[in-house]
Protein backbone atom coordinates (compact mmCIF):
# COMPACT_ATOMS: atom_id res chain seq x y z
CA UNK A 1 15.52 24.24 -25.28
CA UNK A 2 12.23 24.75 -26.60
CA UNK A 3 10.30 22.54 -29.22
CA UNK A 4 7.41 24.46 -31.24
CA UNK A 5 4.69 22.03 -32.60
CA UNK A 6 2.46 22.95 -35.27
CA UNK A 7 -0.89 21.18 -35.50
CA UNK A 8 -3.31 21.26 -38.54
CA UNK A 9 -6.31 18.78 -37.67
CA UNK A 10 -9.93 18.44 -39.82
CA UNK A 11 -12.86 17.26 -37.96
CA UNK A 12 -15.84 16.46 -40.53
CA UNK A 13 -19.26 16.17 -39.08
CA UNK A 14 -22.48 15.90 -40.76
CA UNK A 15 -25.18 18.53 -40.94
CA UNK A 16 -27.72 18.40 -38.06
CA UNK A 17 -26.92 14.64 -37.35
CA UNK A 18 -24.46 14.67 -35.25
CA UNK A 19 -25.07 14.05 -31.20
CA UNK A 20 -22.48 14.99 -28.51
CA UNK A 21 -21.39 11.05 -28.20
CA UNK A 22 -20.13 11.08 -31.37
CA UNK A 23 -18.23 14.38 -30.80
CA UNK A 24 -16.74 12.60 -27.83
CA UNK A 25 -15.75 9.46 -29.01
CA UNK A 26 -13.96 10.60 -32.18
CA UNK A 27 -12.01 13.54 -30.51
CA UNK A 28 -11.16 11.26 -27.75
CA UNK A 29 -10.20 8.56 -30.08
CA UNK A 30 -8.01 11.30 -32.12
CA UNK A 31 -6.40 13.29 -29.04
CA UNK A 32 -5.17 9.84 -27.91
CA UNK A 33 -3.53 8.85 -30.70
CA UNK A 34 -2.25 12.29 -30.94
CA UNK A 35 -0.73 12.72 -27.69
CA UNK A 36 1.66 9.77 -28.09
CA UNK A 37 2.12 11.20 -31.93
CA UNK A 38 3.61 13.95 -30.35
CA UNK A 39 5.61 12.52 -27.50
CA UNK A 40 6.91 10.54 -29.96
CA UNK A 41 8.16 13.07 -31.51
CA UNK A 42 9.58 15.43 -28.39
CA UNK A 43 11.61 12.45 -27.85
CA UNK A 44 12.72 12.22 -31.12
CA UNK A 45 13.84 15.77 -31.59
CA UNK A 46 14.71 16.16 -28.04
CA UNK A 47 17.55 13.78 -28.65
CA UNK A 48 18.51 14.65 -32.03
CA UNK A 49 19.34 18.04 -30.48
CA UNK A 50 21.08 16.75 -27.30
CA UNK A 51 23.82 14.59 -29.42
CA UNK A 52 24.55 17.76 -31.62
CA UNK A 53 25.32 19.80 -28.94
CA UNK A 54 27.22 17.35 -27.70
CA UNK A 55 29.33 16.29 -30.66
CA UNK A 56 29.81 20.08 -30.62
CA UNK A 57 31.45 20.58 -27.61
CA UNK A 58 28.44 23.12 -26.14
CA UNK A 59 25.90 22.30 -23.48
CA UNK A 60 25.89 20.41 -20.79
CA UNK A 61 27.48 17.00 -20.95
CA UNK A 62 26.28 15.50 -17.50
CA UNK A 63 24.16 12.98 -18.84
CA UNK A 64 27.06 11.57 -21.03
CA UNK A 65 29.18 10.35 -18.07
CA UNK A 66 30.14 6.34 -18.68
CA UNK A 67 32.67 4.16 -17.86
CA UNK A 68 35.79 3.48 -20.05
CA UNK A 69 35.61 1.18 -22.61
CA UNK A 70 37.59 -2.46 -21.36
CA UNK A 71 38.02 -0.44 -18.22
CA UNK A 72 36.05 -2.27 -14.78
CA UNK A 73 34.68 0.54 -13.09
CA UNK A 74 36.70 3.28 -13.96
CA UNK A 75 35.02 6.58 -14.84
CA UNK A 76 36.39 7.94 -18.74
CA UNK A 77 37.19 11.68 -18.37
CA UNK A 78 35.36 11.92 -21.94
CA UNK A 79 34.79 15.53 -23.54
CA UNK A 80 34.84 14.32 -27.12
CA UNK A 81 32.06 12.58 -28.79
CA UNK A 82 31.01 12.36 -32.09
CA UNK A 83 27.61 10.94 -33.87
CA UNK A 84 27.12 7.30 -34.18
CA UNK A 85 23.98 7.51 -36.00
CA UNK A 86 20.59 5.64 -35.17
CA UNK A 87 19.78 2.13 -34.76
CA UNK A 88 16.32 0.24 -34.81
CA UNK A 89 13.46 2.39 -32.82
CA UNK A 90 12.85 1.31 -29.35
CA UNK A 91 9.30 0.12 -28.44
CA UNK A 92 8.11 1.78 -24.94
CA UNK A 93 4.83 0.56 -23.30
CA UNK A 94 3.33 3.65 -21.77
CA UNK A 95 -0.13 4.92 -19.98
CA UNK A 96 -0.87 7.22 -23.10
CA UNK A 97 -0.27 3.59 -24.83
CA UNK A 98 2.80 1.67 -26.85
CA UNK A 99 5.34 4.06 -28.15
CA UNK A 100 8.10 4.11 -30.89
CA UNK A 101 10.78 5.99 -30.37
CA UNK A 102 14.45 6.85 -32.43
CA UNK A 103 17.79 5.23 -30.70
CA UNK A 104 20.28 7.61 -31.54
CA UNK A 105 24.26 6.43 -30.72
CA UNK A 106 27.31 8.24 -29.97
CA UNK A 107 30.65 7.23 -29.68
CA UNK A 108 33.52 8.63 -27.27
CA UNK A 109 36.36 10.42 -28.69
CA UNK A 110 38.63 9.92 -25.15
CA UNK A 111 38.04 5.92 -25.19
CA UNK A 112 35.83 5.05 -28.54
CA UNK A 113 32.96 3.41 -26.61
CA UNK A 114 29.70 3.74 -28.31
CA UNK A 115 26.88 4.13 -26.62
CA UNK A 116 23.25 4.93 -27.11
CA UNK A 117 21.62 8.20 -25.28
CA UNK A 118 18.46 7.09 -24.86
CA UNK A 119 19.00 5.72 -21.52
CA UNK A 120 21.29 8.08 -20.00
CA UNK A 121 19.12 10.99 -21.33
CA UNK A 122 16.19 10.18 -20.70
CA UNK A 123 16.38 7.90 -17.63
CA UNK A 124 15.64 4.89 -19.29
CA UNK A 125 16.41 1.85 -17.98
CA UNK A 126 17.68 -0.91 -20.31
CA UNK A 127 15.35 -3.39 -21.29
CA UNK A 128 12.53 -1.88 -19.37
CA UNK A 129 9.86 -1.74 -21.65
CA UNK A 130 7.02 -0.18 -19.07
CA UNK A 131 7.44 3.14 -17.92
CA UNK A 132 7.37 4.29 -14.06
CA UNK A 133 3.62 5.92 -14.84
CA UNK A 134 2.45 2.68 -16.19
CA UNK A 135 3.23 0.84 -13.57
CA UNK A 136 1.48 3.16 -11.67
CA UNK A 137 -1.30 2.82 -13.07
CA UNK A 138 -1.50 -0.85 -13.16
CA UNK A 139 -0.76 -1.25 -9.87
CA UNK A 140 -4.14 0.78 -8.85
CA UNK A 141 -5.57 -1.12 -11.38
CA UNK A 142 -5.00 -4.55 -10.12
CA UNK A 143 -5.51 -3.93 -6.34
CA UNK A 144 -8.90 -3.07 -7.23
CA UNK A 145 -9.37 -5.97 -8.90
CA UNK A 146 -8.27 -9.14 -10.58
CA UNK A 147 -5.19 -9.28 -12.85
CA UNK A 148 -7.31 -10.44 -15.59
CA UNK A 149 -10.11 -7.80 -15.00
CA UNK A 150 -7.82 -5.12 -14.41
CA UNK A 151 -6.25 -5.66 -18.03
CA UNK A 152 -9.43 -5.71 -19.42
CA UNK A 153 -10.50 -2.16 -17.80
CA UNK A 154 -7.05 -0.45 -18.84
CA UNK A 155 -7.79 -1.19 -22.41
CA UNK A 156 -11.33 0.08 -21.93
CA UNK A 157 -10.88 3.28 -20.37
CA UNK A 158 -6.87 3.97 -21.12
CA UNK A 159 -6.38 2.52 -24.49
CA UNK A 160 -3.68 0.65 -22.88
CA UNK A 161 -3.26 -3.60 -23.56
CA UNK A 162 -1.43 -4.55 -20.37
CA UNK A 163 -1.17 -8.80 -20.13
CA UNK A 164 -2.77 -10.45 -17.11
CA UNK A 165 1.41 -12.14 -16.69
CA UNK A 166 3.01 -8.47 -17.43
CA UNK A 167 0.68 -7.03 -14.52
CA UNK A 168 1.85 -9.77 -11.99
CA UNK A 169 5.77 -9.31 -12.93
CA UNK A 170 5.38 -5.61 -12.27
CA UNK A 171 3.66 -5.93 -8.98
CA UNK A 172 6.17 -8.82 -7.64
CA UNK A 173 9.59 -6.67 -9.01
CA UNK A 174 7.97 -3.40 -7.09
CA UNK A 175 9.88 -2.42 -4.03
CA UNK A 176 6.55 -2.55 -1.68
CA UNK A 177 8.85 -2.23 1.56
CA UNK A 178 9.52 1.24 1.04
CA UNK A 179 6.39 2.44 1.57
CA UNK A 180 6.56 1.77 5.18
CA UNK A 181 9.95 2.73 6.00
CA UNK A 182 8.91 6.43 7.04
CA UNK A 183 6.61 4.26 9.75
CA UNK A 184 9.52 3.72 11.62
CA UNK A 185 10.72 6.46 12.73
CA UNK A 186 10.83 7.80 16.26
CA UNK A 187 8.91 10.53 16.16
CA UNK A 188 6.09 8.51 14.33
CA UNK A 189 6.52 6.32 16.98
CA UNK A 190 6.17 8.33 19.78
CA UNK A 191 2.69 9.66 18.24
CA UNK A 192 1.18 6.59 18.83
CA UNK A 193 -2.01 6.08 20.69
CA UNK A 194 -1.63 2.11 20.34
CA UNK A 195 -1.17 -0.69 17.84
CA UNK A 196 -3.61 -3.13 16.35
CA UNK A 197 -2.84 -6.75 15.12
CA UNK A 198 -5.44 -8.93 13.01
CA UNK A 199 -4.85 -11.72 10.16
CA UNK A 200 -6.92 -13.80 8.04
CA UNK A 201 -6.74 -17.00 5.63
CA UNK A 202 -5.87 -17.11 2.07
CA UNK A 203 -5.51 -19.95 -0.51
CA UNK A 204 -1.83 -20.81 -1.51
CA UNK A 205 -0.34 -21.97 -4.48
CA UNK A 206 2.32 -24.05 -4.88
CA UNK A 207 3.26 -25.09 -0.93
CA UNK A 208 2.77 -27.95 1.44
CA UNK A 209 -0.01 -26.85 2.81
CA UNK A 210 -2.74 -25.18 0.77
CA UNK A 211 -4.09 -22.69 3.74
CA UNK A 212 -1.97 -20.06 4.70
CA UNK A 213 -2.06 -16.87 7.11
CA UNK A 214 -1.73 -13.02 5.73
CA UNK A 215 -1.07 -11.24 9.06
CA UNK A 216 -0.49 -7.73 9.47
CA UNK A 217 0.31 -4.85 12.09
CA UNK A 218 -1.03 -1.18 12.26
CA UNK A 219 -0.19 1.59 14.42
CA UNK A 220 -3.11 4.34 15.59
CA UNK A 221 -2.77 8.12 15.72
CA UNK A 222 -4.56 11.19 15.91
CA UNK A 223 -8.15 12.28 16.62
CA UNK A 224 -10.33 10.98 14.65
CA UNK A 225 -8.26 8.18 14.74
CA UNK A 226 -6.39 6.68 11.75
CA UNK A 227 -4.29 3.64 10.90
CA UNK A 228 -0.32 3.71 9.88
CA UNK A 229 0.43 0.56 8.15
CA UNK A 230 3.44 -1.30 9.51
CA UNK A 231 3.67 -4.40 7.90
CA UNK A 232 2.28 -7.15 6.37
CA UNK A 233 3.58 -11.12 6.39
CA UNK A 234 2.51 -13.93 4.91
CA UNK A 235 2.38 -17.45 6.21
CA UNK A 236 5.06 -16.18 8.95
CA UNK A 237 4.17 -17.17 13.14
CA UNK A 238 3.26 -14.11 15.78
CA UNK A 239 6.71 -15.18 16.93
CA UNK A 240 8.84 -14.28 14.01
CA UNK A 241 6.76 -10.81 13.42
CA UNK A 242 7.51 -9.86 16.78
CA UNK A 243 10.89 -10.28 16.25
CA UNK A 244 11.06 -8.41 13.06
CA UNK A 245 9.34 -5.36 14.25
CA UNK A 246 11.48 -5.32 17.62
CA UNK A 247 14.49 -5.09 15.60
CA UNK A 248 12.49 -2.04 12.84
CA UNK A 249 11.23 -0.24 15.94
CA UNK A 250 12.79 2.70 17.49
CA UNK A 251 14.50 1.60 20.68
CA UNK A 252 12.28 2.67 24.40
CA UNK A 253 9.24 3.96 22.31
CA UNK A 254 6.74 1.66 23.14
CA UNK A 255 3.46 2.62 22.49
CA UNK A 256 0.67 2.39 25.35
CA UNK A 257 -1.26 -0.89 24.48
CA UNK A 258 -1.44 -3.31 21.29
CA UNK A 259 -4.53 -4.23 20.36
CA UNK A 260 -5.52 -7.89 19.24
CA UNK A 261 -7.98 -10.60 18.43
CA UNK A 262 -7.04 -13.28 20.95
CA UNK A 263 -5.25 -15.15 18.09
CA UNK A 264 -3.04 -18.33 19.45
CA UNK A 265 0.55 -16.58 19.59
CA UNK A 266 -0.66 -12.63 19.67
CA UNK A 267 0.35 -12.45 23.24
CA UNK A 268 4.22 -12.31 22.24
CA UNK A 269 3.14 -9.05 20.25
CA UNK A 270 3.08 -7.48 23.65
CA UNK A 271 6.69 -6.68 23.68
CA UNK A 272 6.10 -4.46 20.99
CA UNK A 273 4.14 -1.93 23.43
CA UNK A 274 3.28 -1.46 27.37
CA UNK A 275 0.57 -3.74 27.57
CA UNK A 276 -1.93 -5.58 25.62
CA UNK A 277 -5.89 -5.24 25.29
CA UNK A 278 -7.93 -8.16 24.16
CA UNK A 279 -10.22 -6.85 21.51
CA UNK A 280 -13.66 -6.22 23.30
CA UNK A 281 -16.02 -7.25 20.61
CA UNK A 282 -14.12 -10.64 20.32
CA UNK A 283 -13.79 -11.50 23.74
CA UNK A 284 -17.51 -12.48 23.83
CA UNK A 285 -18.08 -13.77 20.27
CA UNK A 286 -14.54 -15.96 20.75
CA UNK A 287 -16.67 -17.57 24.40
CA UNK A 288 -19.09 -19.10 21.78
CA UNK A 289 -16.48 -20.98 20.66
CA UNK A 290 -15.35 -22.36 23.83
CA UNK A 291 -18.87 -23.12 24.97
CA UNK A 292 -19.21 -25.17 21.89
CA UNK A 293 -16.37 -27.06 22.48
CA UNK A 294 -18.01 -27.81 25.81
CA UNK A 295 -21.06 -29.28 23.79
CA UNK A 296 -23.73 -26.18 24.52
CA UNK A 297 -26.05 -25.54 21.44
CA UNK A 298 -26.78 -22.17 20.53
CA UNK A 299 -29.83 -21.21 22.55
CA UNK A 300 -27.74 -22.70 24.93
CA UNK A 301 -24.76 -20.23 24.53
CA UNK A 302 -26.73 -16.97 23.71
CA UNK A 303 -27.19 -15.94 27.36
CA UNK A 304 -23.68 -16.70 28.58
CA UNK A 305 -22.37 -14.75 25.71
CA UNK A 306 -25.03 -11.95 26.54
CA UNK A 307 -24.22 -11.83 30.40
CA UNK A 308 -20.06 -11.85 29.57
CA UNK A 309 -21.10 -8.55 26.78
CA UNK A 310 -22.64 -6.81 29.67
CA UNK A 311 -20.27 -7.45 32.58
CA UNK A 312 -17.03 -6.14 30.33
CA UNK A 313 -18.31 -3.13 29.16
CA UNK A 314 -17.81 -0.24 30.73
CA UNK A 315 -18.26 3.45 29.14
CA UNK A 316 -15.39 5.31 29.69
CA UNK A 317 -16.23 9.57 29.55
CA UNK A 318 -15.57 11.33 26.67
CA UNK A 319 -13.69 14.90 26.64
CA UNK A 320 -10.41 16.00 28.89
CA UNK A 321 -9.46 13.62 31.15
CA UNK A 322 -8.65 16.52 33.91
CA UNK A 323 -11.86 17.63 33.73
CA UNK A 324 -13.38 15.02 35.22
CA UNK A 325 -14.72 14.43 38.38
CA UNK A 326 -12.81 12.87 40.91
CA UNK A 327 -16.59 11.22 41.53
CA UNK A 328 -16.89 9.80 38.32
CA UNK A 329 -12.95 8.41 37.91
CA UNK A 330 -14.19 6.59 41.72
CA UNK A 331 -17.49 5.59 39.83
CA UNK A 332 -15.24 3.85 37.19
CA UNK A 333 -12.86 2.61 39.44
CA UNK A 334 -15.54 0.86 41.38
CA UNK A 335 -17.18 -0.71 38.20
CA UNK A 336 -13.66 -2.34 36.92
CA UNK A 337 -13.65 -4.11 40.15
CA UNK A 338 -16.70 -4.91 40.31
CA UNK A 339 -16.68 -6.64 36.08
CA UNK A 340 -13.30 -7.83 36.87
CA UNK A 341 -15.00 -9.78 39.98
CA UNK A 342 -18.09 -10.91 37.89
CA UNK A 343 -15.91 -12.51 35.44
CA UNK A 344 -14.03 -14.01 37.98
CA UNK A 345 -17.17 -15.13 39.34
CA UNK A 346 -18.76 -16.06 35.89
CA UNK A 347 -15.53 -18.57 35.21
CA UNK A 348 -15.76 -20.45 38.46
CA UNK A 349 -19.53 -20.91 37.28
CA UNK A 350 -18.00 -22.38 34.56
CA UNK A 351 -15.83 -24.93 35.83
CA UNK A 352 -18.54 -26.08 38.66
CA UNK A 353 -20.80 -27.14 35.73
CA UNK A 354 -18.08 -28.86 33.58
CA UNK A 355 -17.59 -26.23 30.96
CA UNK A 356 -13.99 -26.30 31.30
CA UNK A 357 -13.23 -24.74 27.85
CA UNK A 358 -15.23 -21.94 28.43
CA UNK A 359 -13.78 -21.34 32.18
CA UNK A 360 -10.19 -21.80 30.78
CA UNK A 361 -11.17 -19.15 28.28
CA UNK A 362 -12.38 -17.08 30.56
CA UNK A 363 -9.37 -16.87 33.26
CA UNK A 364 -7.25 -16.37 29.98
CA UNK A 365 -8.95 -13.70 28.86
CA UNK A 366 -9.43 -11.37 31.83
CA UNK A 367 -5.93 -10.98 31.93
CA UNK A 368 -5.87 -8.02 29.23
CA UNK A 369 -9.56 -7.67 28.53
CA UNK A 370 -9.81 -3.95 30.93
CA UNK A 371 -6.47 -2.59 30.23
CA UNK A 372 -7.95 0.16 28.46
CA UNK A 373 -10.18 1.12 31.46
CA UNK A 374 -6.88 0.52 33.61
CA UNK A 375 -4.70 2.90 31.11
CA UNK A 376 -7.52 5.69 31.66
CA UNK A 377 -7.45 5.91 35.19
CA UNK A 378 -3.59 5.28 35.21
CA UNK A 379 -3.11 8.12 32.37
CA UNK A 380 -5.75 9.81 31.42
CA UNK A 381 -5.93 8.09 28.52
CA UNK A 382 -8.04 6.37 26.06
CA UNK A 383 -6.17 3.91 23.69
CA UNK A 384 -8.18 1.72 21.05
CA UNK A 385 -10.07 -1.03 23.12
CA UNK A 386 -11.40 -3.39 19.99
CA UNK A 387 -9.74 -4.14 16.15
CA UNK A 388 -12.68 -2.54 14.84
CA UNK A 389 -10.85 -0.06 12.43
CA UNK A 390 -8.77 -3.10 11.53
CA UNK A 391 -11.37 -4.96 10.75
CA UNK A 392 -12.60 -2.57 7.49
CA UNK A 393 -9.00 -3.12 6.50
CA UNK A 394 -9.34 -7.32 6.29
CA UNK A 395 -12.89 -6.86 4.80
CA UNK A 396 -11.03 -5.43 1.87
CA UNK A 397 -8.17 -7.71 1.71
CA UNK A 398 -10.65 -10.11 1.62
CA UNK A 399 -12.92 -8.26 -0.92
CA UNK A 400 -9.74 -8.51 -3.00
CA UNK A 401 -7.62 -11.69 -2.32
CA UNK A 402 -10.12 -14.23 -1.37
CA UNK A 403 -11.74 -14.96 -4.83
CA UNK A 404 -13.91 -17.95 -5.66
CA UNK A 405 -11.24 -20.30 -7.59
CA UNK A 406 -8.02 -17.74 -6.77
CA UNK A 407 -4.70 -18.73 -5.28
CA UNK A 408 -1.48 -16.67 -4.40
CA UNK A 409 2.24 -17.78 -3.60
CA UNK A 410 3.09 -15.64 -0.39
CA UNK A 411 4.99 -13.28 -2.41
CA UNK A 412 2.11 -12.05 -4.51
CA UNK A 413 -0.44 -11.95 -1.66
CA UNK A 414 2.35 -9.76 0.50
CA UNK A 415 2.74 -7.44 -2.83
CA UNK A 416 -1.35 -6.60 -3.23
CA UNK A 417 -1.65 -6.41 0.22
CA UNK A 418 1.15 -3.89 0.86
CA UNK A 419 -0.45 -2.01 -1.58
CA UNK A 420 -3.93 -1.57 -0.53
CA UNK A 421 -3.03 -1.01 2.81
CA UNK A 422 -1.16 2.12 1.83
CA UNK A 423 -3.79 3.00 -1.03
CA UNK A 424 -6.60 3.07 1.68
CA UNK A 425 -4.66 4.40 4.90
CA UNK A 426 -1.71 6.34 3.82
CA UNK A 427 -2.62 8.37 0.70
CA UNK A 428 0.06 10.74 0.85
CA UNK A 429 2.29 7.82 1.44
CA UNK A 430 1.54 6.72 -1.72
CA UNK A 431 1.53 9.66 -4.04
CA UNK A 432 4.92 10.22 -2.37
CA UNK A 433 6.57 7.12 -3.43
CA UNK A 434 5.34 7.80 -6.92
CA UNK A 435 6.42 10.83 -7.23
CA UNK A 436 10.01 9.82 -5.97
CA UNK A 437 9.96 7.44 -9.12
CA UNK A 438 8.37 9.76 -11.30
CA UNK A 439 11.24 12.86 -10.56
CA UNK A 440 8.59 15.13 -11.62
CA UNK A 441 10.00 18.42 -10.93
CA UNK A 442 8.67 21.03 -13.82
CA UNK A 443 11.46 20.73 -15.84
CA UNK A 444 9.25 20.13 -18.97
CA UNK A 445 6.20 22.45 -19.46
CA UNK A 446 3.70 22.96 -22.28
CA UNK A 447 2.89 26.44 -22.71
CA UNK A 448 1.85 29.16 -25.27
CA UNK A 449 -0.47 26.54 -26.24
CA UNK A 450 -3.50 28.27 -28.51
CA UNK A 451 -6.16 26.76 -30.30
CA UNK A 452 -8.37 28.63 -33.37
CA UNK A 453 -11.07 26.80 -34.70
CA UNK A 454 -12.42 27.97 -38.09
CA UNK A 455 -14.48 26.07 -40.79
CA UNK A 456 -12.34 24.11 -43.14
C-alpha cells in the first residue's frame, strides 16, 4: 500500500529584514506541527484502507485474529467481517508530540464480536497512552537529570509536555532486568578478566531507616578494558547478592579475581570468582580510618599511610607475559615476599604500640591485597588490581541520585540506576533493547519525496 501526500505550504518573509533565526524558528515551529499533521493522517487512512480490504474478503487478515465472543480463550476461525464504523478519536502522547487519531471498529461475521483495529493493527496497546519512542526518550531524559528538569527540557527542545509523575510511572513499569540478561551467558562469562564490586549511600523515602545502600556488580573484559554491568540492588546485604548472582551465573565459569573496596560483607562475593583482590588504592586510604579509631591525628597518620602505599605496590611489566625474563618474573617474585613481609612486619609494629585497630586492619587486609601480583606469576596474567573504573561509574550515580533535598524508594533508585549503567557502559546494549520494542524493520518508508520552491 502506498499513501501519496500532497503538500502546498506559504512562507511570508519580509523584504531585507529577515535574519536566519527567524527562518529557523518558524520552519521549525511549522515542520513540527506538520509532521504529526501528517502522521495523523497515515494513520487515519492507513486504517480506513485496512478495514475495507478486510470487510472485502482481500488482503491479509493476520492482524484480525481474536478470540470468540463469550468464548474463554478459544481462538474464532473468523473470515467475515464487516464495518462497524468509528468511535471517539484516540489521544496518543508521542515524541513528535500529542496525537489524535480515528478509532475505526469492525465486527465479526463468524461470532459478531466487535472490535476496534487500532490496537491489533497498529500494535497498540490498550490504554497506553505513551508510545515505545517516547518512553525512550524520557528515559534518557531523566537519567540525565531530575524528573522535574527533564520535563522541562523535553518541552524546550522536543515540543513534548511530559509530567514530572508520568516520567516516574514510565521508568518504574520499564522492564530494566532485561538489559542484563545477555550478561549472563557463558561465553560472556568466560571472557572475563575479573569482576568489580562497589556501593554507595542514598536517601530513602518512605522506610524505617532513612539511609540506604545502592550496591552493584560489574564484570571486566577486553583491552582497553571495559565494564559489563551485572546488576544493581538496593538496600539488599553482600550476602543476598551473592546468592542471587550464584544462582544467574553460568555454572564452573568463575572468573580469575573479584575486585572490591574492603566493604564489611564483600568477602562472601568471593564465591563468585577464584579469588579476591582488595582494591589497592583503598587499602591505604581505609588504614586512616583504623588509625583514627586508635586516636592518631592526621599528621600523625600521614606517614603510616605513606609507608603502607609504598610497601604494596609493586609494578607489574607490561606486554606478553612469555616474553619476559625469567630474571624479572624472580625480581617480582622476590619483591611480593619481601611487601608481604613488610606488612607483616608493619602490623606487629602496630600492635606493640597499642594501635590495635590499625594492626587488626592490617592482618585482615594482607590476605587478598597481592593476589593480582600472585595471579601474574601463577598465569601470566594481569586482572584489575583497584575499583578505579568503578569508581567513574558511582561518581555518576551520585552526580545523578544524590541531590540536595532528593529521596528515592528502592524501586526508583534500582530503575535510574539500571539505566545509566547500561547508557554509559553498554551502548549497544541499549540501542538493542530499544530497538526490540521499537520492531523497526523498514516496513514503512518515505520516498519519492521532492520539494520545488517557487515565489508565491
Amino acid at each position: 500500500m502506498e499513501i501519496r501526500i500532497k503538500l502546498e505550504a506559504v512562507i511570508s518573509l519580509q523584504d531585507g529584514e529577515v535574519n536566519i533565526n527567524e527562518i529557523l524558528h518558524a520552519v521549525g515551529e511549522w515542520s513540527r506541527g506538520t509532521a504529526r499533521k501528517v502522521v495523523e493522517g497515515v494513520v487515519d487512512v492507513y486504517q480506513e484502507e485496512m478495514v475495507r480490504l478486510a470487510c472485502s474478503g482481500k488482503g491479509s487478515m493476520k492482524w484480525l485474529g481474536h478470540e470468540e465472543r463469550g468464548g474463554k480463550g478459544q481462538m474464532c476461525l473468523g473470515g467475515e467481517y464487516r464495518s462497524g464504523g468509528e468511535r471517539e478519536r484516540r489521544g496518543l502522547r508521542t515524541e513528535l508530540g500529542p496525537l489524535s487519531v480515528k478509532t475505526r471498529q469492525v465486527i465479526c461475521g463468524v461470532c459478531g464480536k466487535r472490535f476496534r483495529v487500532l490496537g491489533p493493527l497498529l500494535k497498540v496497546e490498550p490504554r497506553a497512552r505513551p508510545t515505545v519512542g517516547l518512553r525512550h526518550m524520557s528515559a534518557e531524559t531523566v537519567t540525565d537529570m531530575s524528573y522535574r528538569k527533564g520535563g522541562g527540557r523535553m518541552a524546550a527542545l522536543a515540543q513534548v509536555e511530559v509530567p514530572k509523575s508520568s516520567a516516574q510511572r514510565w521508568m518504574l513499569a520499564g522492564d530494566w532486568d532485561a538489559l542484563q540478561k545477555s550478561a549472563f551467558k557463558e561465553k560472556t562469562w568466560e571472557s572475563f578478566q575479573g569482576l568489580m564490586a562497589d556501593g554507595t549511600g542514598y536517601k530513602r523515602q518512605g522506610a524505617e531507616t532513612t539511609r540506604g545502600q545502592l550496591r552493584l556488580i560489574m564484570g571486566v573484559k577486553g583491552s582497553p578494558k571495559r565494564l559489563v554491568p551485572l546488576g544493581v540492588w538496593a538496600d539488599k546485604s553482600w550476602e543476598e547478592i551473592d546468592k542471587e548472582m550464584m544462582e544467574r551465573k553460568p555454572e564452573d565459569v568463575q572468573p580469575p579475581v573479584i575486585s572490591i573496596d574492603g566493604e564489611k560483607g564483600q568477602e562472601v562475593l568471593g564465591n563468585l570468582a577464584q579469588d579476591i583482590q582488595r582494591c589497592q588504592w583503598h587499602v591505604p586510604h581505609q588504614l586512616g580510618f583504623a588509625l583514627w579509631e586508635d586516636g592518631l591525628r592526621k599528621p600523625e597518620r600521614t606517614p603510616h599511610i605513606d609507608k603502607l602505599s609504598g610497601i604494596i605496590k609493586i609494578d607489574l611489566p607490561a606486554g606478553e607475559y612469555r616474553s619476559i625474563s625469567q630474571e624479572i618474573r624472580d625480581q617480582i617474585q622476590g619483591q611480593l615476599l619481601e611487601s608481604k613481609g613488610a606488612m607483616d612486619a608493619l602490623a606487629r609494629s602496630f600492635q606493640d604500640k597499642g594501635y590495635y585497630a590499625a594492626a587488626s586492619y592490617l592482618r585482615n587486609a594482607g590476605e587478598h591485597t597481592f593476589t593480582v601480583v600472585e595471579k601474574w606469576l601463577e598465569m601470566g596474567y594481569m586482572p584489575p588490581k583497584a575499583i578505579s573504573l568503578l569508581e567513574r561509574v558511582m561518581r555518576e550515580m551520585g552526580r545523578r541520585i544524590k541531590k540536595i533535598g532528593a529521596s528515592w524508594k528502592d524501586k526508583g533508585v534500582m530503575a535510574v540506576a539500571k539505566v545509566l549503567m547500561t547508557r554509559i557502559y553498554d551502548p549497544k546494549r541499549w540501542q538493542e533493547y530499544w530497538a526490540e520494542l521499537l520492531d523497526i524493520r523498514g516496513r514503512c518508508v518515505v520516498k519519492d519525496c521532492e520539494i520545488n520552491f517557487s515565489l508565491a
